[in-house]
Protein backbone atom coordinates (compact mmCIF):
# COMPACT_ATOMS: atom_id res chain seq x y z
CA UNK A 1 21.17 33.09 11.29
CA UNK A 2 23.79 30.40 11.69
CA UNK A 3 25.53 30.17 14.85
CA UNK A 4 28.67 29.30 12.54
CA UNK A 5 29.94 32.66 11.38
CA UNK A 6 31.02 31.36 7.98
CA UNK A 7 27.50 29.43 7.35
CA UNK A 8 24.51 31.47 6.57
CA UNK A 9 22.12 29.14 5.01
CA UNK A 10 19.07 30.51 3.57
CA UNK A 11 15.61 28.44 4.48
CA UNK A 12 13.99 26.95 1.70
CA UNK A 13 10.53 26.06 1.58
CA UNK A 14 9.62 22.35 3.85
CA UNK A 15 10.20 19.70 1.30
CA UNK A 16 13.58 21.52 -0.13
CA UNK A 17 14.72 21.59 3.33
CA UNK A 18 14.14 17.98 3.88
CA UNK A 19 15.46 16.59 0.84
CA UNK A 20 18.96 18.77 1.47
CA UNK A 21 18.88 17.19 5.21
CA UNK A 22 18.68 13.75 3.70
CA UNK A 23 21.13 15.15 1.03
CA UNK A 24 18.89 13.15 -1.76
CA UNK A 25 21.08 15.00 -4.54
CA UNK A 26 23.92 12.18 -3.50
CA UNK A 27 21.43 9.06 -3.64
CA UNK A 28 23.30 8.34 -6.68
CA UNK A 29 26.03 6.46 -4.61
CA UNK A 30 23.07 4.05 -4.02
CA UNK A 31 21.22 4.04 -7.28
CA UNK A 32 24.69 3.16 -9.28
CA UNK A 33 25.49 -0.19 -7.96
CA UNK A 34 21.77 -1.30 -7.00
CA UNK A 35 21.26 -0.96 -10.79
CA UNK A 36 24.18 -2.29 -11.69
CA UNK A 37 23.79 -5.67 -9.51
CA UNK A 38 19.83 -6.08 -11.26
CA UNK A 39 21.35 -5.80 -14.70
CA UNK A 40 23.64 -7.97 -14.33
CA UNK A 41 21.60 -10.24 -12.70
CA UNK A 42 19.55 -9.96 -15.91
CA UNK A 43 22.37 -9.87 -18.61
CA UNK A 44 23.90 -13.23 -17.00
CA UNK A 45 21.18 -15.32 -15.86
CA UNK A 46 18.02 -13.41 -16.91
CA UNK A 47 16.71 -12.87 -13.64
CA UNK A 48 14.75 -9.76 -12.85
CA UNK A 49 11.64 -8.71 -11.04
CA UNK A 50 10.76 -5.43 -11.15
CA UNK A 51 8.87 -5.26 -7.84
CA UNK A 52 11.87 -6.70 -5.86
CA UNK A 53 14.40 -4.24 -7.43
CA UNK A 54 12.41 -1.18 -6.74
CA UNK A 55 12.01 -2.11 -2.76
CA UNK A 56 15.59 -3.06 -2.91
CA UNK A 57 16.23 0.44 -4.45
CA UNK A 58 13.80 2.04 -1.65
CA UNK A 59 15.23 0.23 1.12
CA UNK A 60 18.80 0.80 0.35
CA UNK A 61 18.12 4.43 -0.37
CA UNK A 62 16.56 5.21 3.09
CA UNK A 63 19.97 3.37 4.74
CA UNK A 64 21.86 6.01 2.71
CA UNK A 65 19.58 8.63 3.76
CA UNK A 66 19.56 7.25 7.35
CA UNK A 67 23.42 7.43 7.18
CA UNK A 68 23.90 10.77 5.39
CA UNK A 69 22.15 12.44 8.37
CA UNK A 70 23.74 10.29 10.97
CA UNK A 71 26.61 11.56 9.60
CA UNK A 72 25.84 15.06 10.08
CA UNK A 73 24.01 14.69 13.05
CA UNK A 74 27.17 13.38 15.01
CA UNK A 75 29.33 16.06 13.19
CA UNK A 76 27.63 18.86 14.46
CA UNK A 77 26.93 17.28 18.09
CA UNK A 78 31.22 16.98 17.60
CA UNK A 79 31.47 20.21 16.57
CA UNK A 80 33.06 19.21 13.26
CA UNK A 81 30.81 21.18 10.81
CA UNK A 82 30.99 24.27 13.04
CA UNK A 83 35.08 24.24 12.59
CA UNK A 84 34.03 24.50 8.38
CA UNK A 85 35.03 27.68 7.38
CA UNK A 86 34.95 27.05 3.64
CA UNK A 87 31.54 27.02 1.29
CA UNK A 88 32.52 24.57 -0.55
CA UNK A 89 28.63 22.40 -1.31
CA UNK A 90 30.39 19.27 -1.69
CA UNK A 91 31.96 19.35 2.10
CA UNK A 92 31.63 20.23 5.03
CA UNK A 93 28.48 18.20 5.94
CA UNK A 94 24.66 19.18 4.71
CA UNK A 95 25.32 22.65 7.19
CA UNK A 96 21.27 22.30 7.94
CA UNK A 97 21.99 21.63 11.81
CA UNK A 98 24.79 24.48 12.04
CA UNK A 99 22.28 26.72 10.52
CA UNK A 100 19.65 25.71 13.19
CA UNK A 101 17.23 24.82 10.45
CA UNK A 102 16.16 21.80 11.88
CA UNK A 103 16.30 20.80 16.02
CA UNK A 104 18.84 18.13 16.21
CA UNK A 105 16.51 15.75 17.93
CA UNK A 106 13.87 16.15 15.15
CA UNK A 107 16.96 15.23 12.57
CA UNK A 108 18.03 12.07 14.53
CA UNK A 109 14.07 10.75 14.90
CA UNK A 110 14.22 11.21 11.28
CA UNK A 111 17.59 9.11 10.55
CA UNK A 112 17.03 6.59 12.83
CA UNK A 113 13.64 6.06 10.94
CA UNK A 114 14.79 5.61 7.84
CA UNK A 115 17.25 3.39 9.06
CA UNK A 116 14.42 1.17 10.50
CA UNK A 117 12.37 1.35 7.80
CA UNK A 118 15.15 0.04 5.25
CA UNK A 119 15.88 -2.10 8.01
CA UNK A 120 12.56 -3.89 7.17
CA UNK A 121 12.55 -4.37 3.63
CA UNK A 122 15.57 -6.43 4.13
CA UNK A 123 13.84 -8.54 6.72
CA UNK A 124 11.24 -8.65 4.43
CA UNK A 125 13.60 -10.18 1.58
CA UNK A 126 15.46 -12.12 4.49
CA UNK A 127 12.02 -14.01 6.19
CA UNK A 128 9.61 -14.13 3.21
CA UNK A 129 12.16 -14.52 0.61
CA UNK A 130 14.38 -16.66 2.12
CA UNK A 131 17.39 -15.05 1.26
CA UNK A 132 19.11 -15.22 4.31
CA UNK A 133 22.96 -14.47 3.19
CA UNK A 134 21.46 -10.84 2.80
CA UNK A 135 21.25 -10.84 6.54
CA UNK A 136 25.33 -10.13 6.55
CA UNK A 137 25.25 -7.56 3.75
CA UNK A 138 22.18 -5.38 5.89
CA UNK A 139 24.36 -6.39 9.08
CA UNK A 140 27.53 -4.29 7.41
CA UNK A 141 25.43 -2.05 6.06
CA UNK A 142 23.55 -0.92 9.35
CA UNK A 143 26.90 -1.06 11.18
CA UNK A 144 28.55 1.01 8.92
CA UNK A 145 25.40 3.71 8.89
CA UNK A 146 25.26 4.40 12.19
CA UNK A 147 28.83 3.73 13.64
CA UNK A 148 30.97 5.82 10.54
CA UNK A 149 30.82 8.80 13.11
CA UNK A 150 28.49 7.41 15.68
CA UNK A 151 30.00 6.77 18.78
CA UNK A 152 31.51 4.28 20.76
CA UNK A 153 33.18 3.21 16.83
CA UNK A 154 33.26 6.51 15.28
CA UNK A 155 35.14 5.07 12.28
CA UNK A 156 35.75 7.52 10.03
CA UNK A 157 37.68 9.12 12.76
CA UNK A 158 40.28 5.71 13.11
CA UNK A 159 40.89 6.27 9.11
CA UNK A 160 38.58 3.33 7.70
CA UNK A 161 35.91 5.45 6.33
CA UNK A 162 37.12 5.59 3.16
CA UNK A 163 37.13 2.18 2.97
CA UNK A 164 33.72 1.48 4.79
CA UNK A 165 32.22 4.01 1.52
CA UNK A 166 33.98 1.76 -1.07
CA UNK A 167 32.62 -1.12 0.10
CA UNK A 168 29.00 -0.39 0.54
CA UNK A 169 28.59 1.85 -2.29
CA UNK A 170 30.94 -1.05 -4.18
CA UNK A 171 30.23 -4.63 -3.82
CA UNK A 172 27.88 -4.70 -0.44
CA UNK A 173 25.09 -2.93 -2.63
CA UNK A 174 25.94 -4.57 -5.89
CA UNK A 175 25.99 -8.13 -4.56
CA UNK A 176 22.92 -7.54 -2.35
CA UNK A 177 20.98 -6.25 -5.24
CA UNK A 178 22.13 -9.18 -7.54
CA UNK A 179 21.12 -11.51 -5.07
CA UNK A 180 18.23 -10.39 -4.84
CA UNK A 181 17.17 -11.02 -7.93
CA UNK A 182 19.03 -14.56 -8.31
CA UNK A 183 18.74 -16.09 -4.85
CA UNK A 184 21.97 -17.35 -4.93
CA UNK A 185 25.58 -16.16 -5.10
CA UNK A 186 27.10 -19.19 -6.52
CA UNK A 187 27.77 -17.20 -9.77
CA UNK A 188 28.47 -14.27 -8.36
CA UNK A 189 31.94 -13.01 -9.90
CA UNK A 190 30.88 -10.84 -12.65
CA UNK A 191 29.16 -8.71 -10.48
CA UNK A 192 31.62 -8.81 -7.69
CA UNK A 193 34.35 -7.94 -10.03
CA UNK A 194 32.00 -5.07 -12.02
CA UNK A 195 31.23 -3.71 -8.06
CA UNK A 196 35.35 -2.59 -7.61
CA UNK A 197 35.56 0.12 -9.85
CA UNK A 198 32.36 1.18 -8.97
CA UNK A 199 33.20 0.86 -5.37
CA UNK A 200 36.71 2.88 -5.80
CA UNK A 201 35.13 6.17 -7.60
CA UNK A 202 32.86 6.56 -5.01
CA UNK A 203 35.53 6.40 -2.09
CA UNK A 204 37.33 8.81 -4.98
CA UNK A 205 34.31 11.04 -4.26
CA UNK A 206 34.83 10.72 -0.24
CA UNK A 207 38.28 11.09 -0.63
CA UNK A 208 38.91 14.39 -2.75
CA UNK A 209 35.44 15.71 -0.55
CA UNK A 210 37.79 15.74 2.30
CA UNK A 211 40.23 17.92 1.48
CA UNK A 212 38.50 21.66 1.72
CA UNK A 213 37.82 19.64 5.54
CA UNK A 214 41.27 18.91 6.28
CA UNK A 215 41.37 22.05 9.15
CA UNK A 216 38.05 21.01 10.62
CA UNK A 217 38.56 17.40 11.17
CA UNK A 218 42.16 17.66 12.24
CA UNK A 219 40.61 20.51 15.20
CA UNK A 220 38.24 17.84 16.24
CA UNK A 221 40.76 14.54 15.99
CA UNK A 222 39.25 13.32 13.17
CA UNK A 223 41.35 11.44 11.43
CA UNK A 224 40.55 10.44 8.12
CA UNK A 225 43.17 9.13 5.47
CA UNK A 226 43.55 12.18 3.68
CA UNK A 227 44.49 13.90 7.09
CA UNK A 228 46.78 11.60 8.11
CA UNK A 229 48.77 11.25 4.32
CA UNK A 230 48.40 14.76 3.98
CA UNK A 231 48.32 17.00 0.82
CA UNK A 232 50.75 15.32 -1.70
CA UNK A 233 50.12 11.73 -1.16
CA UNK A 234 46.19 12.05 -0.71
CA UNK A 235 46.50 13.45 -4.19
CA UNK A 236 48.41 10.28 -5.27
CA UNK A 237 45.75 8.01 -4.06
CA UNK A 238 43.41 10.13 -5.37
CA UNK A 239 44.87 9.64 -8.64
CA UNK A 240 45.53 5.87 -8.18
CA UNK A 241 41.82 5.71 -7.34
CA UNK A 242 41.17 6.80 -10.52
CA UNK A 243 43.31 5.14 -12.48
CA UNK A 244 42.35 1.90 -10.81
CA UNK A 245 39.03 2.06 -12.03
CA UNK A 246 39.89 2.61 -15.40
CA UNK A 247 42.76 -0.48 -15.35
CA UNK A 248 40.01 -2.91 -14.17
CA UNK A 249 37.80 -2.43 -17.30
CA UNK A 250 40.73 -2.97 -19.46
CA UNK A 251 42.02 -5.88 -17.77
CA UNK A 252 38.20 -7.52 -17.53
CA UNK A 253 38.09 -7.22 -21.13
CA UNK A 254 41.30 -9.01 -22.16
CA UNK A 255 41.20 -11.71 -19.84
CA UNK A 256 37.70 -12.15 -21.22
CA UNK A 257 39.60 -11.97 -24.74
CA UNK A 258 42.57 -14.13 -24.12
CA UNK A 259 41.43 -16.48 -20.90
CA UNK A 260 37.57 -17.24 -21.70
CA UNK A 261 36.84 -15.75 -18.18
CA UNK A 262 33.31 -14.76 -18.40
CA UNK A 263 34.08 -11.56 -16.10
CA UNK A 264 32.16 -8.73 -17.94
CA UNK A 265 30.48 -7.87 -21.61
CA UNK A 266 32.90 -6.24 -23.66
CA UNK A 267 30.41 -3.22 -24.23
CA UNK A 268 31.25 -2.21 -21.07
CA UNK A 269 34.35 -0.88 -22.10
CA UNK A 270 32.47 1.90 -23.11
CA UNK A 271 32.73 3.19 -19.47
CA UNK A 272 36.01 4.48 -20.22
CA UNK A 273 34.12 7.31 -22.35
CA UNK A 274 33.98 8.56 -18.99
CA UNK A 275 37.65 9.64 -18.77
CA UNK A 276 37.36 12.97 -19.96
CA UNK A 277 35.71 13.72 -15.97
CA UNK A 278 38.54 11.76 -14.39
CA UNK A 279 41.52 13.77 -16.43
CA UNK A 280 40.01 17.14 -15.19
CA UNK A 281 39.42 16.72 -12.10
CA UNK A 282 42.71 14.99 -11.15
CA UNK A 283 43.93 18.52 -13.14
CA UNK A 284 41.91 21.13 -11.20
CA UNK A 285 43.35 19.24 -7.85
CA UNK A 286 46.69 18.85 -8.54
CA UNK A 287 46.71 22.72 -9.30
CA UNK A 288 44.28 23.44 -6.19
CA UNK A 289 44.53 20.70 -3.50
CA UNK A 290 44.69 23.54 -0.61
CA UNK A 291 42.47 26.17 -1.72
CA UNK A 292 38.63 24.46 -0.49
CA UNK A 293 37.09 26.84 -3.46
CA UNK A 294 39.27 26.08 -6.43
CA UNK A 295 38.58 22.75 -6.17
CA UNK A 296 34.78 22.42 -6.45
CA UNK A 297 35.00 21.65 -9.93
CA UNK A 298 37.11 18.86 -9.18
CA UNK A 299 34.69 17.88 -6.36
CA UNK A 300 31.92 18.18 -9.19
CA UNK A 301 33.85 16.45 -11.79
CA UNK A 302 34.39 13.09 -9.61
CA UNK A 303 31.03 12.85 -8.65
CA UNK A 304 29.86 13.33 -12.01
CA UNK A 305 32.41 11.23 -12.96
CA UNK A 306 30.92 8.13 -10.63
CA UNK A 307 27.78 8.44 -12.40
CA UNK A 308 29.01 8.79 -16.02
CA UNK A 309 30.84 5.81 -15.63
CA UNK A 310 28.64 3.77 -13.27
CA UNK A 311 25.72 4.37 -15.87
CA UNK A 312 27.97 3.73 -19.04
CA UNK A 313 28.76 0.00 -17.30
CA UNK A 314 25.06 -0.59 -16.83
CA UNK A 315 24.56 0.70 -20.68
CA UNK A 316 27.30 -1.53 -21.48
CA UNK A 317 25.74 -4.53 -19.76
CA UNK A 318 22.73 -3.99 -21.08
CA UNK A 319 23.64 -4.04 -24.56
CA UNK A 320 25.69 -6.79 -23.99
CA UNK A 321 22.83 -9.08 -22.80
CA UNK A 322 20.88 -8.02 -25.76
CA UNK A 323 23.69 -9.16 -28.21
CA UNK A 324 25.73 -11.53 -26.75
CA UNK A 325 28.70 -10.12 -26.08
């Protein structure tokens, strides 16, 4: 039994209560812009090693993992995830600690070895490779994993978290991945540009995730952006977020058009197949943005939404290096 009255978590068998801990289900935040660096890496200057892009996938998987239970680790130790009274799945942390599922000192051996182990490939790429600008992206990267709630930082409670998610889940892992693959970032704009909206819909996903979590982080001095805009205006962002994404493939494609800027493949602008996601959930939250139930399908929807159109760039890339466009 939980000793959080409004948590009763159920425990499932050893694996299934590992892979919730590490909160695999969300390793998509990775996988999207990993993938999307290596293909364009391979669509612009056909460079691509399979071997190198599935230890960059491992290794920046474990950092998420490493930082998904960082992050919960420090929110329970805060008390933050024992203030969730909601059962909302897609907030209020991974509720595996508050449940007393797993001892929080076996939890943080676990994070903090994943974070050395990812730690490692990069060195690996780093030393042996020679890529040495990667140093700075793993630099951000580990400071980010560890210091988004850890203390002395704890940034997600100064209001940067949001940002800290867009850009690692954005351009950190999409440039790291690319130049990986290349060795160089000399040419580095088309996937620097592709990494934005990529990097926005997953903040989207941090951002409309913190509203059922409004009450718990405000008892605890948490801060985040959507706390301190409040209701209304985190729903504009929200919104803006979304919209954002969607302006940036249209405007890649005619300045490609009219300007010769070799920014993207046109095929990508089948991302924006993806809108369907974005118009319901902005609906479902604009009707629901206080009830922490009402709006799980428009947690759902972004999430899904991050994936539909993170996967219908790469598609769009990869057609596009196979015809020229």
């Amino acid at each position: 039994m939980s000793s959080n009255p409004s948590v009763d978590v159920k425990k499932p068998p050893f694996i299934g209560l590992w892979l919730k801990a590490m909160r695999v289900p969300f390793l998509q935040a990775t996988f999207v812009p990993i993938i999307l660096g290596g293909v364009i890496a391979w669509e612009t200057l056909r460079a691509f090693n399979w071997d190198t892009f599935l230890f960059t996938l491992l290794g920046a998987s474990l950092i998420q993992i490493a930082s998904n239970m960082f992050n919960d680790y420090f929110d329970f130790k805060s008390g933050n995830d024992l203030q969730v009274r909601h059962q909302n799945p897609f907030a209020g942390g991974g509720r595996i600690l508050t449940a007393g599922l797993i001892k929080p000192s076996t939890h943080l051996l676990v994070s903090t070895s994943c974070l050395i182990l990812g730690s490692l490939i990069g060195f690996y790429f780093i030393f042996q490779l020679g890529l040495y600008q990667l140093f700075w992206f793993g630099l951000i990267g580990v400071i980010s994993t560890y210091f988004y709630v850890g203390p002395p930082f704890k940034l997600a409670y100064r209001g940067v978290g949001e940002f800290l998610v867009g850009l690692n889940f954005g351009p950190i892992m999409t440039l790291g991945a690319y130049y990986v693959q290349t060795g160089s970032l000399a040419s580095a704009t088309v996937p620097l540009l592709a990494s934005i909206p990529v990097g926005l819909l997953i903040a989207a996903v941090l951002w409309i995730n913190e509203f059922p979590d409004m009450d718990a982080d405000k008892a605890v001095g948490k801060k985040t952006l959507v706390l301190r805009l409040g209701y209304l205006r985190s729903v504009t962002v929200y919104v803006g977020l979304l919209a954002t994404s969607y302006f940036l493939v249209l405007l890649y494609a005619v300045l490609k058009i009219f300007g010769s800027f070799p920014i993207t493949s046109y095929t990508t602008l089948i991302a924006l197949f993806s809108l369907p996601f974005a118009l319901k959930a902005v609906r479902i939250l604009r009707a629901n943005f206080k009830d922490p139930h009402a709006i799980i399908p428009a947690n759902a929807n972004t999430i899904i939404l991050h994936l539909a159109f993170g996967l219908l760039a790469i598609v769009g890339f990869v057609i596009g290096g196979l015809v020229g466009l």
